[in-house]
Protein backbone atom coordinates (compact mmCIF):
# COMPACT_ATOMS: atom_id res chain seq x y z
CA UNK A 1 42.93 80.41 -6.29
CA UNK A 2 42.74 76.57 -5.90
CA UNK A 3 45.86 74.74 -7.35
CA UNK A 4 46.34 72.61 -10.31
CA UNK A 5 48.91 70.82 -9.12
CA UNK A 6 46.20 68.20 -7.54
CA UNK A 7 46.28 64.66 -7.53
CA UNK A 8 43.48 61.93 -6.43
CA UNK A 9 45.29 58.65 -6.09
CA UNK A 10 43.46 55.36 -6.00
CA UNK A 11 44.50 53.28 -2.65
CA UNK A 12 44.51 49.97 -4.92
CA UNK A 13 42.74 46.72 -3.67
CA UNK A 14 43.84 43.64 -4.38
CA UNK A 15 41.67 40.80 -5.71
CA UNK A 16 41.71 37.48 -4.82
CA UNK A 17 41.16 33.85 -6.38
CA UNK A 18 39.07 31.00 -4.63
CA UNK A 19 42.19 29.81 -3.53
CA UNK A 20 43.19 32.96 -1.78
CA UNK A 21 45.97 33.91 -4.43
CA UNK A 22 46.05 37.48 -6.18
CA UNK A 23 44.27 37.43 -9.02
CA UNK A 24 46.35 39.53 -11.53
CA UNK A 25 44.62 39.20 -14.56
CA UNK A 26 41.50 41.47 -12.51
CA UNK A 27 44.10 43.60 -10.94
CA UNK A 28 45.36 44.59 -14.23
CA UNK A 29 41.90 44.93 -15.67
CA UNK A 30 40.80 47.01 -12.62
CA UNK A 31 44.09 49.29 -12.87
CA UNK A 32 42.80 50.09 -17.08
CA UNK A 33 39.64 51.24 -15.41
CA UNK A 34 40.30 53.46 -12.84
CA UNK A 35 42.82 54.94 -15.11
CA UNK A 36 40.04 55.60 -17.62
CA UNK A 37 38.00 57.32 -15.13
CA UNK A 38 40.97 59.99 -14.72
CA UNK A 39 42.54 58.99 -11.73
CA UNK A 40 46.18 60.50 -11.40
CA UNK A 41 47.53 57.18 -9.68
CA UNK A 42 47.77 54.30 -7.82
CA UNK A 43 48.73 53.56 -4.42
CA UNK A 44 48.89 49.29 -4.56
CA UNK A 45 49.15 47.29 -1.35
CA UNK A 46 48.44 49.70 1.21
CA UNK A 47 45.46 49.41 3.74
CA UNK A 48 42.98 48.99 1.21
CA UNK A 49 44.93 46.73 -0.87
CA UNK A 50 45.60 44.35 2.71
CA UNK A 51 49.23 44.84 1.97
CA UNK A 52 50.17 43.78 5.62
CA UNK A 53 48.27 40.30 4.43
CA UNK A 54 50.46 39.73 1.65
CA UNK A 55 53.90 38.42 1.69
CA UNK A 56 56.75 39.94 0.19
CA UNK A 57 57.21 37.94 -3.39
CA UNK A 58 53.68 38.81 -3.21
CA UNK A 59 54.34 42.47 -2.88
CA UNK A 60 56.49 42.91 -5.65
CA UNK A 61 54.59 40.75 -8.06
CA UNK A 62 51.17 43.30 -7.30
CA UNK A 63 53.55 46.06 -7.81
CA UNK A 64 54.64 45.10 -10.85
CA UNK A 65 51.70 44.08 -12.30
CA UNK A 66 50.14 47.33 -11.25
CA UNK A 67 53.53 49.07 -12.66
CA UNK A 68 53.63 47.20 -15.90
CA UNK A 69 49.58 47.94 -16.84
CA UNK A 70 50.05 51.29 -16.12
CA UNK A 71 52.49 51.90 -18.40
CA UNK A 72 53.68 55.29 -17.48
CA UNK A 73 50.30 56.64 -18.06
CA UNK A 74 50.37 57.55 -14.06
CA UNK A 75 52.38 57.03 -11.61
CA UNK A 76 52.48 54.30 -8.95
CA UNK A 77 52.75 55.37 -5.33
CA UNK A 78 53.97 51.67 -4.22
CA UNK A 79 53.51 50.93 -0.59
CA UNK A 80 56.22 49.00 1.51
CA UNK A 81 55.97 49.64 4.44
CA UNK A 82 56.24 46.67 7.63
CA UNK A 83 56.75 46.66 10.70
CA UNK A 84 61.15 46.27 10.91
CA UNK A 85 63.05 49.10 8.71
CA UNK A 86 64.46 46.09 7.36
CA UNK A 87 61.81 44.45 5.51
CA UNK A 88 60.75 47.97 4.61
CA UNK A 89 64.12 49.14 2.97
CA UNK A 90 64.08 45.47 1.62
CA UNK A 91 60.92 45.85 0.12
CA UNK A 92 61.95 49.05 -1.18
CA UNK A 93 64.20 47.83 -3.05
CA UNK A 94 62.45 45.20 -4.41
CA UNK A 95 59.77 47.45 -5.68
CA UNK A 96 62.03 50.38 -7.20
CA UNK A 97 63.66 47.49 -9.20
CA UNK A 98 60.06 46.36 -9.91
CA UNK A 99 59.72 50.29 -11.38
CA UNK A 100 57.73 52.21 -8.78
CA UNK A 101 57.24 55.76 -9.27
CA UNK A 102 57.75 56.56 -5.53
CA UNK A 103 57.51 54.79 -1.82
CA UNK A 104 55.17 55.16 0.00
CA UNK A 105 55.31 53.42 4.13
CA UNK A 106 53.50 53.03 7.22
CA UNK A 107 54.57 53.96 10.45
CA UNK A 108 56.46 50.66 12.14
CA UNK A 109 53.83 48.86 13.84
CA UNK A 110 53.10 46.65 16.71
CA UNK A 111 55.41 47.94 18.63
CA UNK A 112 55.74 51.73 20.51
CA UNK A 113 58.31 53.77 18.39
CA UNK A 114 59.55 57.00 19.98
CA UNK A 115 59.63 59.93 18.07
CA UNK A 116 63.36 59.16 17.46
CA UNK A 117 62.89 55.75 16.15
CA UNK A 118 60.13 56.64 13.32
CA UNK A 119 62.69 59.56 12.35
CA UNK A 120 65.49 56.72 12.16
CA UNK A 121 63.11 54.14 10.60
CA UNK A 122 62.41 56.86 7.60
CA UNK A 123 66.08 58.43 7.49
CA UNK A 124 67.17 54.70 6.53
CA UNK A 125 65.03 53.87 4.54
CA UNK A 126 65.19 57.39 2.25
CA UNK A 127 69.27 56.39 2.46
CA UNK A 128 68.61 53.36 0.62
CA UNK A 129 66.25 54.57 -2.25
CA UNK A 130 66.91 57.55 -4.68
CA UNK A 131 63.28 57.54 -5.14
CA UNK A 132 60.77 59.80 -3.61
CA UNK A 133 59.40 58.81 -0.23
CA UNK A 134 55.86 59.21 1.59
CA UNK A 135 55.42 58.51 5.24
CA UNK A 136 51.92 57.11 6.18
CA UNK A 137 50.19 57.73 9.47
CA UNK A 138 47.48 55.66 10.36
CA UNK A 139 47.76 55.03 14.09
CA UNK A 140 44.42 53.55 14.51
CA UNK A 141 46.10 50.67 12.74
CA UNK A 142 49.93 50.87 13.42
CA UNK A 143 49.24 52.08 16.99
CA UNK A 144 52.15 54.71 16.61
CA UNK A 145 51.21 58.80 15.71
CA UNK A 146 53.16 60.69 13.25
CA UNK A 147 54.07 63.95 15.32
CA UNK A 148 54.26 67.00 13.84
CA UNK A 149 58.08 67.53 15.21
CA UNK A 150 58.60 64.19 13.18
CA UNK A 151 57.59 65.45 9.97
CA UNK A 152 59.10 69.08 10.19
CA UNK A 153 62.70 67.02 10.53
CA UNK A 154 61.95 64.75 8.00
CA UNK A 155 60.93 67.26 5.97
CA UNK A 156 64.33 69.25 6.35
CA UNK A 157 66.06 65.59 5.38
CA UNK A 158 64.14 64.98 2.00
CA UNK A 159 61.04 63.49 2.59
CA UNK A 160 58.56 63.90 -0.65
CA UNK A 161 54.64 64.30 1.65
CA UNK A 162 52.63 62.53 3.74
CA UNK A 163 49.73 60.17 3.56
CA UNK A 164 47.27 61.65 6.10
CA UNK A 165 44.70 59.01 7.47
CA UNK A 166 44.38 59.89 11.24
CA UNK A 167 41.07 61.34 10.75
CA UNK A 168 42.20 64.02 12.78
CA UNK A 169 41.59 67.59 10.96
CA UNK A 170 43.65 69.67 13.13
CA UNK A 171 46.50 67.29 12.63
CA UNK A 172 46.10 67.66 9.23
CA UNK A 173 46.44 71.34 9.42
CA UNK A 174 49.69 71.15 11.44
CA UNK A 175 50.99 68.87 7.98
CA UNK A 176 49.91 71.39 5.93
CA UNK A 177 51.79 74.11 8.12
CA UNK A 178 54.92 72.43 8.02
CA UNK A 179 54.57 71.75 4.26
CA UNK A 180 54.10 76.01 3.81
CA UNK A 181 56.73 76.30 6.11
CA UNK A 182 59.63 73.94 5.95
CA UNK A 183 59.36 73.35 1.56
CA UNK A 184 58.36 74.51 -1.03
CA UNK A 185 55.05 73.05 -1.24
CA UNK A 186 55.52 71.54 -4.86
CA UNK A 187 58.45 69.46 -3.17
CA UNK A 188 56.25 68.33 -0.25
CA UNK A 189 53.06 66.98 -0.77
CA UNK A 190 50.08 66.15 2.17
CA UNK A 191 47.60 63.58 0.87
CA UNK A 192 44.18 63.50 2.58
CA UNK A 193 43.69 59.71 3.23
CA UNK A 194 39.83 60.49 4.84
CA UNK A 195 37.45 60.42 1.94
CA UNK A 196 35.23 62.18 4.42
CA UNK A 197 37.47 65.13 4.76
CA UNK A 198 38.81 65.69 1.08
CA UNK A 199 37.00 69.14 -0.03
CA UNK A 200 38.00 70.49 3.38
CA UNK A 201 42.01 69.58 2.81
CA UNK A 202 41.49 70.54 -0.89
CA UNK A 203 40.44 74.21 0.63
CA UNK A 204 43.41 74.25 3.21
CA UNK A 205 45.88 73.46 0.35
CA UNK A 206 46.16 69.91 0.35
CA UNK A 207 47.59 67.92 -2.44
CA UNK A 208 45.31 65.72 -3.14
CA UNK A 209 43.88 62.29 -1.99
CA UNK A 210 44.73 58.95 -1.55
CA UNK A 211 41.26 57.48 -1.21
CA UNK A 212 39.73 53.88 -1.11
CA UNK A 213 36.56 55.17 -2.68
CA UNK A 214 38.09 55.83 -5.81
CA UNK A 215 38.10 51.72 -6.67
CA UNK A 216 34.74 51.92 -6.58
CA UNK A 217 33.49 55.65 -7.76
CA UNK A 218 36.80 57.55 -9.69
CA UNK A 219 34.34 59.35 -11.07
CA UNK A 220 33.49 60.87 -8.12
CA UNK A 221 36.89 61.91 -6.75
CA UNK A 222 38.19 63.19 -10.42
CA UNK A 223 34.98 65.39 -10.57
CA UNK A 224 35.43 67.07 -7.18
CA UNK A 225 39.04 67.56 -8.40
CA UNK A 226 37.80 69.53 -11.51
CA UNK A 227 34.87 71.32 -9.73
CA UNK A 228 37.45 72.66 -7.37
CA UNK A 229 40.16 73.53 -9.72
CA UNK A 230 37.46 75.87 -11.84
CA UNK A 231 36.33 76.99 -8.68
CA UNK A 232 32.42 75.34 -8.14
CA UNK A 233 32.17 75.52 -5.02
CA UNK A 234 27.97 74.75 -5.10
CA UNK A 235 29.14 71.41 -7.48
CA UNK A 236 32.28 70.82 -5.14
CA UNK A 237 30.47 70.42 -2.09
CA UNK A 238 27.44 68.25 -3.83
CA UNK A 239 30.24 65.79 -4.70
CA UNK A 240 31.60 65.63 -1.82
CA UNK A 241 27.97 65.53 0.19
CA UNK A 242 27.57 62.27 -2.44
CA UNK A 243 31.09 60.83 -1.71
CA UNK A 244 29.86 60.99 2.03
CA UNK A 245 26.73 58.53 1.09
CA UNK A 246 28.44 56.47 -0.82
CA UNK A 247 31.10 56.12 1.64
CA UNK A 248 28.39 55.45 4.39
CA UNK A 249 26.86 52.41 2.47
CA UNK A 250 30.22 50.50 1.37
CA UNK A 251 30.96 51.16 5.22
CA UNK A 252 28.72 48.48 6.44
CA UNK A 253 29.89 45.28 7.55
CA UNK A 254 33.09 43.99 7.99
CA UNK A 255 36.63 45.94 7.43
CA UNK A 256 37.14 46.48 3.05
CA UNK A 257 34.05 43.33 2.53
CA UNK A 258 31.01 46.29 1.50
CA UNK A 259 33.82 48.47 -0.52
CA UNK A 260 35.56 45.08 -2.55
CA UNK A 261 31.64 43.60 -3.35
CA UNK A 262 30.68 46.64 -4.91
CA UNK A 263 33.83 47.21 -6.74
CA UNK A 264 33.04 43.43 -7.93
CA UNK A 265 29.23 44.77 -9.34
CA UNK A 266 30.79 47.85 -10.94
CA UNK A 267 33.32 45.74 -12.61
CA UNK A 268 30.90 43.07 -13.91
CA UNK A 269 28.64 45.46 -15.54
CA UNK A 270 31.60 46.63 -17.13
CA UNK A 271 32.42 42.82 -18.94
CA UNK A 272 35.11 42.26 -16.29
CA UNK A 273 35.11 39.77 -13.82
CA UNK A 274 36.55 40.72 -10.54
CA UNK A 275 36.18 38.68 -7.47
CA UNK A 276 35.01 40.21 -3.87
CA UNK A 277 37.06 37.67 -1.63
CA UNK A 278 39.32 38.99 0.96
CA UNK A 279 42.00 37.10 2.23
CA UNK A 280 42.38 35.14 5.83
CA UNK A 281 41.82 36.48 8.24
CA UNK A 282 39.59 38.89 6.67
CA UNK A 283 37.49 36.70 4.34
């Protein structure tokens, strides 16, 4: 029988001024949203949020806005991660003070890590935090892959799941493997980051998603949640088929541009006004 124990978190944009500063006063308004909707929490400053874009007093400020308009009512997933393990334990810090729920960090990128450099680059920074802490693979961006091997030790040395946005199915399987394996799988969660793939994972015992769609449609993600909990498979897979379309017409154009302008339509029909800039070099 499916799970309860599933979560759909939002991977947070970040809105922007016309002078290319965040915009928290949107952000915060955004955040009351999506929470309304029934989304189970936020991931700020990742991907979708153009975290690597953002400097690191910017960082913490978005995470604490983001943790401060929350208000405990779900938990925030705060990405840090860059491409030295300094900055990232740095930033770490900086957002556990700023009261993060739990880390979340990208493979190093840039440069070609070995397998014994990403377990090094985690091991430090999970020494420096009490808090939980998610490793997130997403080599078409860092350049560096998240090998099974890697996570299976990093499991055995506390880490709390994995972000999963390689795109790759089978890889995802191999995560979920080591998960039933290594854990107990309440201890060790896989996120599917792939709105394209999340009834799938749901089916091969994921725990959830971390999806960029969810800005725009929570709706959409918190329904498939339910209709797979109570066990609709018929409604399950018509969400999903819809998350697909939706997905294919934010797609267009330039990286996050078709997803933030829609987000900024659904936003001002709900009273709040929410800009659609992205920042340099993006916008």
């Amino acid at each position: 029988m499916p799970s309860e124990r599933i979560s759909i978190v939002t991977a947070l944009l970040t809105p922007f001024d016309d002078r290319g500063e965040v915009e928290h006063e949107a952000l915060r308004a955004h955040v009351d949203d999506l929470i309304s909707e029934g989304i189970d929490g936020l991931m700020p400053c990742g991907t979708s949020g153009e975290g690597p874009l953002l400097g690191e007093d910017e960082v913490t400020a978005v995470i604490g806005t983001v943790v401060e308009t929350a208000a405990a009512r779900v938990p925030v997933l705060a990405h840090v991660g860059r491409a030295a393990t300094g900055e990232t334990v740095r930033l770490g810090r900086q957002a556990t003070d700023a009261g993060a729920t739990a880390l979340v960090a990208c493979l190093p990128y840039y440069y070609a890590v070995e397998d014994r450099q990403v377990i090094a680059h985690y091991t430090t920074l999970m020494a420096s935090t009490r808090m939980p802490v998610y490793a997130y693979t997403i080599p078409s961006r860092t350049g560096n892959d998240l090998s099974p091997g890697v996570v299976r030790t990093l499991a055995g040395e506390g880490l709390a799941g994995v972000k999963d946005s390689t795109k790759s199915f089978e890889r995802h399987l191999e995560y979920l493997e080591i998960a039933r394996d290594i854990v107990d799988p309440v201890d060790f969660a896989v996120f599917m980051g792939s709105d394209a793939m999340v009834l799938d994972a749901l089916q091969a015992g994921a725990s959830g998603s971390v999806s960029a769609l969810a800005n725009l449609r929570p709706d959409l993600l918190a329904s498939l949640k339910r209709a797979f909990i109570e066990d609709d498979q018929v409604e399950a897979k018509s969400l999903q088929e819809e998350i697909a379309r939706v997905r294919a017409e934010v797609s267009r154009g330039p990286a996050l541009s078709g997803l933030k302008r829609a987000v900024a339509r659904r936003l001002s029909a709900r009273g709040i006004a929410y800009s659609a800039r992205l920042r340099a070099p993006l916008g």
